[in-house]
PDB file of N, CA and C in Angstrom:
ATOM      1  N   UNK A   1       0.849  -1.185   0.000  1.00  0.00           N
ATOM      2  CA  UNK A   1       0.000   0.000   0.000  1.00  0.00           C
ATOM      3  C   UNK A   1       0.889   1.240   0.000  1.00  0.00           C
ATOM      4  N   UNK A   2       0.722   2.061  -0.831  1.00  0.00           N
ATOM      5  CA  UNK A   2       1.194   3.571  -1.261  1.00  0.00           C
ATOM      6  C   UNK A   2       0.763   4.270   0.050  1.00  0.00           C
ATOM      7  N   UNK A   3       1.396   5.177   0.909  1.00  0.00           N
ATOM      8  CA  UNK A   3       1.326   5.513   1.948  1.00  0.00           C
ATOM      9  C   UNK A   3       1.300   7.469   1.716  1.00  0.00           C
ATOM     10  N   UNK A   4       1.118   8.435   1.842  1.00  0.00           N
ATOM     11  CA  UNK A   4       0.815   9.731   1.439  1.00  0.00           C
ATOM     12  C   UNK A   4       1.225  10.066   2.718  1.00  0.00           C
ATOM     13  N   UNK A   5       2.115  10.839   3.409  1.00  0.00           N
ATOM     14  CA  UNK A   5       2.219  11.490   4.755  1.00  0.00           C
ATOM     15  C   UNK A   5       2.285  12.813   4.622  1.00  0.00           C
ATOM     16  N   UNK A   6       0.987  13.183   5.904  1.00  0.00           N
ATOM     17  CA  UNK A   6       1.047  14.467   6.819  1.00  0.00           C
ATOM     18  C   UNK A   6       1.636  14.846   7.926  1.00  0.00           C
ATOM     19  N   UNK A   7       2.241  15.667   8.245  1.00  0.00           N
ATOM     20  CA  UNK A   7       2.195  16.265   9.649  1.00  0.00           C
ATOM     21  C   UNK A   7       1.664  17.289  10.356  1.00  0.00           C
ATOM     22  N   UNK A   8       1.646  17.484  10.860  1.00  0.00           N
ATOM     23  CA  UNK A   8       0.879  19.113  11.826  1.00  0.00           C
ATOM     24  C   UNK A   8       1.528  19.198  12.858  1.00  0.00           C
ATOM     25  N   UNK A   9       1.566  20.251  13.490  1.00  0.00           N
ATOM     26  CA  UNK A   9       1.921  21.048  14.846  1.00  0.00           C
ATOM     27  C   UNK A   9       0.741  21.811  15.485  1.00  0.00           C
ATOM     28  N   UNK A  10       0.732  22.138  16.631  1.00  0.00           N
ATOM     29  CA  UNK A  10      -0.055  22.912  16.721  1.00  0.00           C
ATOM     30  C   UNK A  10       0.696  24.353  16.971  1.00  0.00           C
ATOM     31  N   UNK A  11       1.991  24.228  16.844  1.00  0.00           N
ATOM     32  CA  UNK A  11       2.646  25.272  16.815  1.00  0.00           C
ATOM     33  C   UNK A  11       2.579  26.166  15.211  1.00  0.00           C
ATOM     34  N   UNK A  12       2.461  25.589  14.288  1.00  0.00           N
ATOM     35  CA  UNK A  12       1.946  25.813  12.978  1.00  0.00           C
ATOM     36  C   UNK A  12       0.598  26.261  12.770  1.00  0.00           C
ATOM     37  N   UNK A  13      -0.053  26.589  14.012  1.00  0.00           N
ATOM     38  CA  UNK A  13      -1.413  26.707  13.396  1.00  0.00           C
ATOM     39  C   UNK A  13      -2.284  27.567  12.388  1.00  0.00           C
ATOM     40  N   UNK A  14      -3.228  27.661  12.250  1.00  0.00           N
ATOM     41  CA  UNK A  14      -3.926  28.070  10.884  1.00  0.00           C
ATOM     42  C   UNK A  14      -3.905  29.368  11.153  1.00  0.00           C
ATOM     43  N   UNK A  15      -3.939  30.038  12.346  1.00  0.00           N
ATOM     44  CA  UNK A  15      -4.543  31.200  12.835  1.00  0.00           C
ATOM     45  C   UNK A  15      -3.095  32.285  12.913  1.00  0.00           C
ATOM     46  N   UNK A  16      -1.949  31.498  13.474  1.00  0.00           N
ATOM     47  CA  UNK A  16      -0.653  32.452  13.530  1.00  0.00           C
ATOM     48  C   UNK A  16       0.014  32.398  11.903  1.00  0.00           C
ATOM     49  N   UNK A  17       0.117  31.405  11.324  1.00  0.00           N
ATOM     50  CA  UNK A  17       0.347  31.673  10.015  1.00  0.00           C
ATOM     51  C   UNK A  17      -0.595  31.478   8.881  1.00  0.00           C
ATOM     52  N   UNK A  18      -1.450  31.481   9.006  1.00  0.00           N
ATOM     53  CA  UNK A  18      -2.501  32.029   7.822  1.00  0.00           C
ATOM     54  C   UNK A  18      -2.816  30.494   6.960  1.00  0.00           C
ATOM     55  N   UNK A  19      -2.700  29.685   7.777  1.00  0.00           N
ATOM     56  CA  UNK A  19      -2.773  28.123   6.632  1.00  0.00           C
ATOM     57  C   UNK A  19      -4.101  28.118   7.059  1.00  0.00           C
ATOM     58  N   UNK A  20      -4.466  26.909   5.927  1.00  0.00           N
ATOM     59  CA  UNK A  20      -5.619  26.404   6.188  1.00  0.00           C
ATOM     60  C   UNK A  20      -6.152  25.386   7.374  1.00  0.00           C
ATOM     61  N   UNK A  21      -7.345  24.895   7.694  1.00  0.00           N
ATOM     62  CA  UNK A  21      -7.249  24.129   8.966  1.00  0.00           C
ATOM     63  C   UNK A  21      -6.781  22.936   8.106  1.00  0.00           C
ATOM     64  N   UNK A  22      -6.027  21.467   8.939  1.00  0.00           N
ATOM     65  CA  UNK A  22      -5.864  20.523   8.847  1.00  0.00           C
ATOM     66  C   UNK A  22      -6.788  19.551   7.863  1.00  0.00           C
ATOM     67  N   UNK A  23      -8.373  20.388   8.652  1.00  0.00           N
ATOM     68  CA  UNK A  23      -8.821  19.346   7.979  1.00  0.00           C
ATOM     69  C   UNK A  23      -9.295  18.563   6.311  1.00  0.00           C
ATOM     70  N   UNK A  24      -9.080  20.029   6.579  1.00  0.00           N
ATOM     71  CA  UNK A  24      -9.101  20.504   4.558  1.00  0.00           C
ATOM     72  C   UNK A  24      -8.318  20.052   3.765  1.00  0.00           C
ATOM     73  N   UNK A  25      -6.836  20.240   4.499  1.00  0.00           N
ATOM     74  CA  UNK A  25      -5.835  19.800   3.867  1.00  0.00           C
ATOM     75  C   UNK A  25      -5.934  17.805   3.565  1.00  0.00           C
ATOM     76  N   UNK A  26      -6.450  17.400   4.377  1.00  0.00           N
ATOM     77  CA  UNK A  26      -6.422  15.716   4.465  1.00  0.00           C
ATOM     78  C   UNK A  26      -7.375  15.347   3.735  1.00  0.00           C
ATOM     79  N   UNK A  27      -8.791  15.872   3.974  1.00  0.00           N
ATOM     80  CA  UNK A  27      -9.874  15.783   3.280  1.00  0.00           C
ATOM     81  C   UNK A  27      -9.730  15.444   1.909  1.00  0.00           C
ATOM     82  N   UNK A  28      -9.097  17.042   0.795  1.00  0.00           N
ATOM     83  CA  UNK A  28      -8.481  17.106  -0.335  1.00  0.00           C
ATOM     84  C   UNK A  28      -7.697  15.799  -0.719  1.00  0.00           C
ATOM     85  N   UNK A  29      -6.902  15.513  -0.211  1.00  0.00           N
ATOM     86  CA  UNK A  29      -5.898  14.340  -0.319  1.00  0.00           C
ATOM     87  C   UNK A  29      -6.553  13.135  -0.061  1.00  0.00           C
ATOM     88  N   UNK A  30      -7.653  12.953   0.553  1.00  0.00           N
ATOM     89  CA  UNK A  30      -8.831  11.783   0.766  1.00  0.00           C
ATOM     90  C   UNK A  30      -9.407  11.454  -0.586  1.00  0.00           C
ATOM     91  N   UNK A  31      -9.483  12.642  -1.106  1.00  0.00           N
ATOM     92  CA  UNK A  31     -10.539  12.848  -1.848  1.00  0.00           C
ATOM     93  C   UNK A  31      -9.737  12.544  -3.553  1.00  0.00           C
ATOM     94  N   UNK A  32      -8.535  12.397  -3.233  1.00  0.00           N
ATOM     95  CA  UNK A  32      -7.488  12.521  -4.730  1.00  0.00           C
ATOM     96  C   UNK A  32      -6.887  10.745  -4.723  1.00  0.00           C
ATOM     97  N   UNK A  33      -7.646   9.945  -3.480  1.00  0.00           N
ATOM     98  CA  UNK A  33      -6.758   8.825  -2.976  1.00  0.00           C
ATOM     99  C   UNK A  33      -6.908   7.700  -4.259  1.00  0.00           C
ATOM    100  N   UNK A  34      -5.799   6.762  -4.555  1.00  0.00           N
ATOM    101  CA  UNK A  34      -6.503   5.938  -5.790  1.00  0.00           C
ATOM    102  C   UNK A  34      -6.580   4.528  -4.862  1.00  0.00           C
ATOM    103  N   UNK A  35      -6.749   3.548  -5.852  1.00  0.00           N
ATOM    104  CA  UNK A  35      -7.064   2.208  -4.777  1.00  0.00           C
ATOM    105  C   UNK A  35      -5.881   1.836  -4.689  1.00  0.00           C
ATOM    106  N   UNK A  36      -5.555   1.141  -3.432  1.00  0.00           N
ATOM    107  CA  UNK A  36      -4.324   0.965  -2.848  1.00  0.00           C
ATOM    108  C   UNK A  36      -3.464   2.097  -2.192  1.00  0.00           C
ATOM    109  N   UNK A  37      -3.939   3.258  -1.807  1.00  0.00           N
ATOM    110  CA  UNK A  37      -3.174   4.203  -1.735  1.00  0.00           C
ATOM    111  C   UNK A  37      -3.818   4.854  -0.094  1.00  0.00           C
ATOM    112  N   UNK A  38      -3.595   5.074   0.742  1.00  0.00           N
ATOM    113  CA  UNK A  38      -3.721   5.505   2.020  1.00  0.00           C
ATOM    114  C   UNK A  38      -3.190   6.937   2.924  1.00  0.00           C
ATOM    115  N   UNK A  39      -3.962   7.846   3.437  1.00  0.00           N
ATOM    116  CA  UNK A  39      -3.181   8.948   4.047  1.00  0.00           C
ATOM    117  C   UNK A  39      -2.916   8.482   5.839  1.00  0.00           C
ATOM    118  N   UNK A  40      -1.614   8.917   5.907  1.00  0.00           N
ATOM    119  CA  UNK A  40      -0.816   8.611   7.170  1.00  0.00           C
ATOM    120  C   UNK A  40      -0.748   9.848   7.941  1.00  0.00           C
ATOM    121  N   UNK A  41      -1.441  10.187   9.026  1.00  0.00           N
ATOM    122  CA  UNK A  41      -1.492  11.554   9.435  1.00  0.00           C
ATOM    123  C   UNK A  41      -0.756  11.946  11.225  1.00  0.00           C
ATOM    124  N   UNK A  42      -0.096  12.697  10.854  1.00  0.00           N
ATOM    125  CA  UNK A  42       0.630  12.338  12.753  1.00  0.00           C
ATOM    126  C   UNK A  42       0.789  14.064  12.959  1.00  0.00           C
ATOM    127  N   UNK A  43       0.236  14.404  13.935  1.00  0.00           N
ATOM    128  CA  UNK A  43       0.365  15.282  14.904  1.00  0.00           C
ATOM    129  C   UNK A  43      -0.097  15.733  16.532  1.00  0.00           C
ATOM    130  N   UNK A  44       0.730  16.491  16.987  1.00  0.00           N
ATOM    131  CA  UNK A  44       0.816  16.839  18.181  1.00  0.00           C
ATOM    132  C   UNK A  44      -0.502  17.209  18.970  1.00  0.00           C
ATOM    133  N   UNK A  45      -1.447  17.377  18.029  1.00  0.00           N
ATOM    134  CA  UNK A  45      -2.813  18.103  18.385  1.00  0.00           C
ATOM    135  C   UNK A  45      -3.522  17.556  18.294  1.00  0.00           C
ATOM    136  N   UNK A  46      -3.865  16.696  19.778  1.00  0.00           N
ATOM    137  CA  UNK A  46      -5.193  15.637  19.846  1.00  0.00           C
ATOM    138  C   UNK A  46      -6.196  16.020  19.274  1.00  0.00           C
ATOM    139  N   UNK A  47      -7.000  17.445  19.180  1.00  0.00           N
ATOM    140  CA  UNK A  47      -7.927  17.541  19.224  1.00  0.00           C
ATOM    141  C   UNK A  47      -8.253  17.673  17.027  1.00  0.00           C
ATOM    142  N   UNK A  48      -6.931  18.454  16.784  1.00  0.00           N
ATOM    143  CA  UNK A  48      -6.904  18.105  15.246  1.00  0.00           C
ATOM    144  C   UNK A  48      -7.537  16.633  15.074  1.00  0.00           C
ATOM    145  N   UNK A  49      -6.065  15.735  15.462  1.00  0.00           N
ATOM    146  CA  UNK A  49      -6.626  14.167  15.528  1.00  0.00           C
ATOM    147  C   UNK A  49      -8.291  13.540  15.631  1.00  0.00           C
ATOM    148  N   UNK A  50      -8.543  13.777  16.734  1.00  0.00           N
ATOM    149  CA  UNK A  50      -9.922  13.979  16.838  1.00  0.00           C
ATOM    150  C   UNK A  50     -10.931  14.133  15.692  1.00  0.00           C
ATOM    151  N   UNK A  51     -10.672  15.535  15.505  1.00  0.00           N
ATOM    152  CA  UNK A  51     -11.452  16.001  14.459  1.00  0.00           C
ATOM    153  C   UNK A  51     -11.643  15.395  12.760  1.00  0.00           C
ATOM    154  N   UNK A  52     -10.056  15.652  12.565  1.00  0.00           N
ATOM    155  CA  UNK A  52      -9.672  14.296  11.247  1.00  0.00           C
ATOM    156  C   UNK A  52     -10.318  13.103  11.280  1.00  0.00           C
ATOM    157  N   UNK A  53     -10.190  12.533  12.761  1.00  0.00           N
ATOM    158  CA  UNK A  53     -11.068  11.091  12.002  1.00  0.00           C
ATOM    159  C   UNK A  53     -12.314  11.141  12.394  1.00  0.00           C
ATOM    160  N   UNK A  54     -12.780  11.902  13.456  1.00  0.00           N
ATOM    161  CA  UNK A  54     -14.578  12.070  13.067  1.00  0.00           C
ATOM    162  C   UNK A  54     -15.203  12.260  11.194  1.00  0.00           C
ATOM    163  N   UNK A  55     -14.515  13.674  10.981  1.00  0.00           N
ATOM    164  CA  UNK A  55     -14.998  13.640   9.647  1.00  0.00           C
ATOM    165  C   UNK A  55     -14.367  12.728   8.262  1.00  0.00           C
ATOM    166  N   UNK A  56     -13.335  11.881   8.344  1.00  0.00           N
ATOM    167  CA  UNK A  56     -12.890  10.626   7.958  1.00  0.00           C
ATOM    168  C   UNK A  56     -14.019   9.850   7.609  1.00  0.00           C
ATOM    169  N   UNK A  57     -14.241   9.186   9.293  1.00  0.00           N
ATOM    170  CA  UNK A  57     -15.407   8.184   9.508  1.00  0.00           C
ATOM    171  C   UNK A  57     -16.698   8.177   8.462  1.00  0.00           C
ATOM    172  N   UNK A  58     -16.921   9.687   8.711  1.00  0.00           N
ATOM    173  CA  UNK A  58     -18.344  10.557   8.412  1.00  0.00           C
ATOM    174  C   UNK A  58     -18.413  10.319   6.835  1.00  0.00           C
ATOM    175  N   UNK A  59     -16.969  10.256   6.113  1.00  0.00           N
ATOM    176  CA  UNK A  59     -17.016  10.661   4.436  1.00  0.00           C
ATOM    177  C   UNK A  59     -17.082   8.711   4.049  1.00  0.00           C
ATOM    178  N   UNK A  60     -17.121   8.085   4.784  1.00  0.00           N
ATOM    179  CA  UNK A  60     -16.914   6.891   4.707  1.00  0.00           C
ATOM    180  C   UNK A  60     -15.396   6.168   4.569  1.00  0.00           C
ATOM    181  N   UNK A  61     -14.926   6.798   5.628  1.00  0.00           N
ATOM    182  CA  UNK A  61     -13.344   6.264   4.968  1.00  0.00           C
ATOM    183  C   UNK A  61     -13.085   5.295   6.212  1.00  0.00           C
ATOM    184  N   UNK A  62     -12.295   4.149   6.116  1.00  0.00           N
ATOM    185  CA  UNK A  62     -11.591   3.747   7.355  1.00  0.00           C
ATOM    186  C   UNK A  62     -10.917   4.433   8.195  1.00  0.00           C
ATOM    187  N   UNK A  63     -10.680   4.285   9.449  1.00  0.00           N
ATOM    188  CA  UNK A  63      -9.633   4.951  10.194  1.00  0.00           C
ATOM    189  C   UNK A  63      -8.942   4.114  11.244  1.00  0.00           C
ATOM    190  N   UNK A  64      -7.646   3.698  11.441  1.00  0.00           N
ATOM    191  CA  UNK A  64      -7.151   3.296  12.451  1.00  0.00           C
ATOM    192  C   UNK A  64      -5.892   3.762  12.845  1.00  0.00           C
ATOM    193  N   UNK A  65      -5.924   4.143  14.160  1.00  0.00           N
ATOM    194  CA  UNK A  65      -5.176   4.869  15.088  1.00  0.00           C
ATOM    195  C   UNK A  65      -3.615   3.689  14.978  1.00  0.00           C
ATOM    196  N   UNK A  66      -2.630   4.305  14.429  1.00  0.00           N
ATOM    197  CA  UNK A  66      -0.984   3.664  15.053  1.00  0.00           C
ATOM    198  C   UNK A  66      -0.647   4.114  16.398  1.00  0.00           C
ATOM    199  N   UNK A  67      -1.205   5.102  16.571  1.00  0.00           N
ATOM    200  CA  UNK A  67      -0.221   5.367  18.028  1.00  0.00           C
ATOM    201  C   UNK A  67      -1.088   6.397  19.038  1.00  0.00           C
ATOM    202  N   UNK A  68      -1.409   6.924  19.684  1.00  0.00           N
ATOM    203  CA  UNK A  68      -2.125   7.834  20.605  1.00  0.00           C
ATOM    204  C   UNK A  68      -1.682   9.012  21.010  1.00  0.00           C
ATOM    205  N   UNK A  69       0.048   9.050  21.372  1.00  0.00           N
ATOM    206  CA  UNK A  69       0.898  10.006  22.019  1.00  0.00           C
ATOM    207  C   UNK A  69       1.767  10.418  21.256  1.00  0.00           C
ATOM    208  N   UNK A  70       2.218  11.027  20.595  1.00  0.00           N
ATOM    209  CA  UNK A  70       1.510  11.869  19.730  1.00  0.00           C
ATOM    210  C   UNK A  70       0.550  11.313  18.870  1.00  0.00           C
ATOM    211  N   UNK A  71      -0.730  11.657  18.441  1.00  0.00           N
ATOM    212  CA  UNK A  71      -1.762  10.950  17.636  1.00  0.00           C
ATOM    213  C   UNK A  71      -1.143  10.454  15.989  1.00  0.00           C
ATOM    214  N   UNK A  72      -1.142   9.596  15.677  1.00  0.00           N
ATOM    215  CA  UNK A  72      -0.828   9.042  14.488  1.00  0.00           C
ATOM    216  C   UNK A  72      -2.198   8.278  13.617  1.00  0.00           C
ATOM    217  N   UNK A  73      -2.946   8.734  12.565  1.00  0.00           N
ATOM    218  CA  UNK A  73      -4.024   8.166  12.002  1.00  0.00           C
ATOM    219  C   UNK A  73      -3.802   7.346   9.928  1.00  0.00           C
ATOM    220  N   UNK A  74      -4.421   6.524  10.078  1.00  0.00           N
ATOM    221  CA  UNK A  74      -3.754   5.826   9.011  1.00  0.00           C
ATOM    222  C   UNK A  74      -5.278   5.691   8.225  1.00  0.00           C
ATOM    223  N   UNK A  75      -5.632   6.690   7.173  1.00  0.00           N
ATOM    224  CA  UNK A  75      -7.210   6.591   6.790  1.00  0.00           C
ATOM    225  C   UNK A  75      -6.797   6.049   5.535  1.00  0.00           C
ATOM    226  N   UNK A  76      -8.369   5.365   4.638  1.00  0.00           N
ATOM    227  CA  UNK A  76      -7.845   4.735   3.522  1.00  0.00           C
ATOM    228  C   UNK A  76      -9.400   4.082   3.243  1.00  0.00           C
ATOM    229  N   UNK A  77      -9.708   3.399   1.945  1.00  0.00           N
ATOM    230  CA  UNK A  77     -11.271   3.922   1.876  1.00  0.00           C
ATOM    231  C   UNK A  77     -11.172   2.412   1.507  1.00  0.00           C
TER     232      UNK A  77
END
C-alpha cells in the first residue's frame, strides 16, 4: 500500500500563520486517494486528531489509530 504522509503542529497553526485548517488539507488528499493508496497523518494536536477522524469516519473512509501520544491516524477507503 502507497502511503501519502502528513504532519501538523499545533505550533503551525492556521490562525498564527494564515494556513488552512488541517482538515481541509487531508480531506483534499482523501478525496485525490486511488485504490491501494492511504493517508498517514501524525500530529501533536489531539484535538486536530480527533477532528480528522470524526470527519474521515463521516465521508466513509476507514480509520485506524498507530499510536495515541503523539496521535498518528492511518485513513484509507
Amino acid at each position: 500500500m502507497e502511503i501519502l504522509e502528513f504532519r501538523f503542529s499545533r505550533d503551525d497553526s492556521c490562525h498564527k500563520l494564515g494556513l488552512r485548517h488541517p482538515v481541509y488539507q487531508i480531506m483534499e488528499a482523501l478525496g485525490r486517494l486511488k485504490p491501494g493508496q492511504a493517508v498517514r497523518v501524525e500530529t501533536d494536536d489531539f484535538d486536530w486528531a480527533q477532528t480528522i477522524e470524526i470527519v474521515a469516519r463521516g465521508a466513509g473512509y476507514s480509520v485506524s489509530r498507530e499510536r495515541d501520544d503523539p496521535p498518528v491516524l492511518l485513513i484509507w477507503r
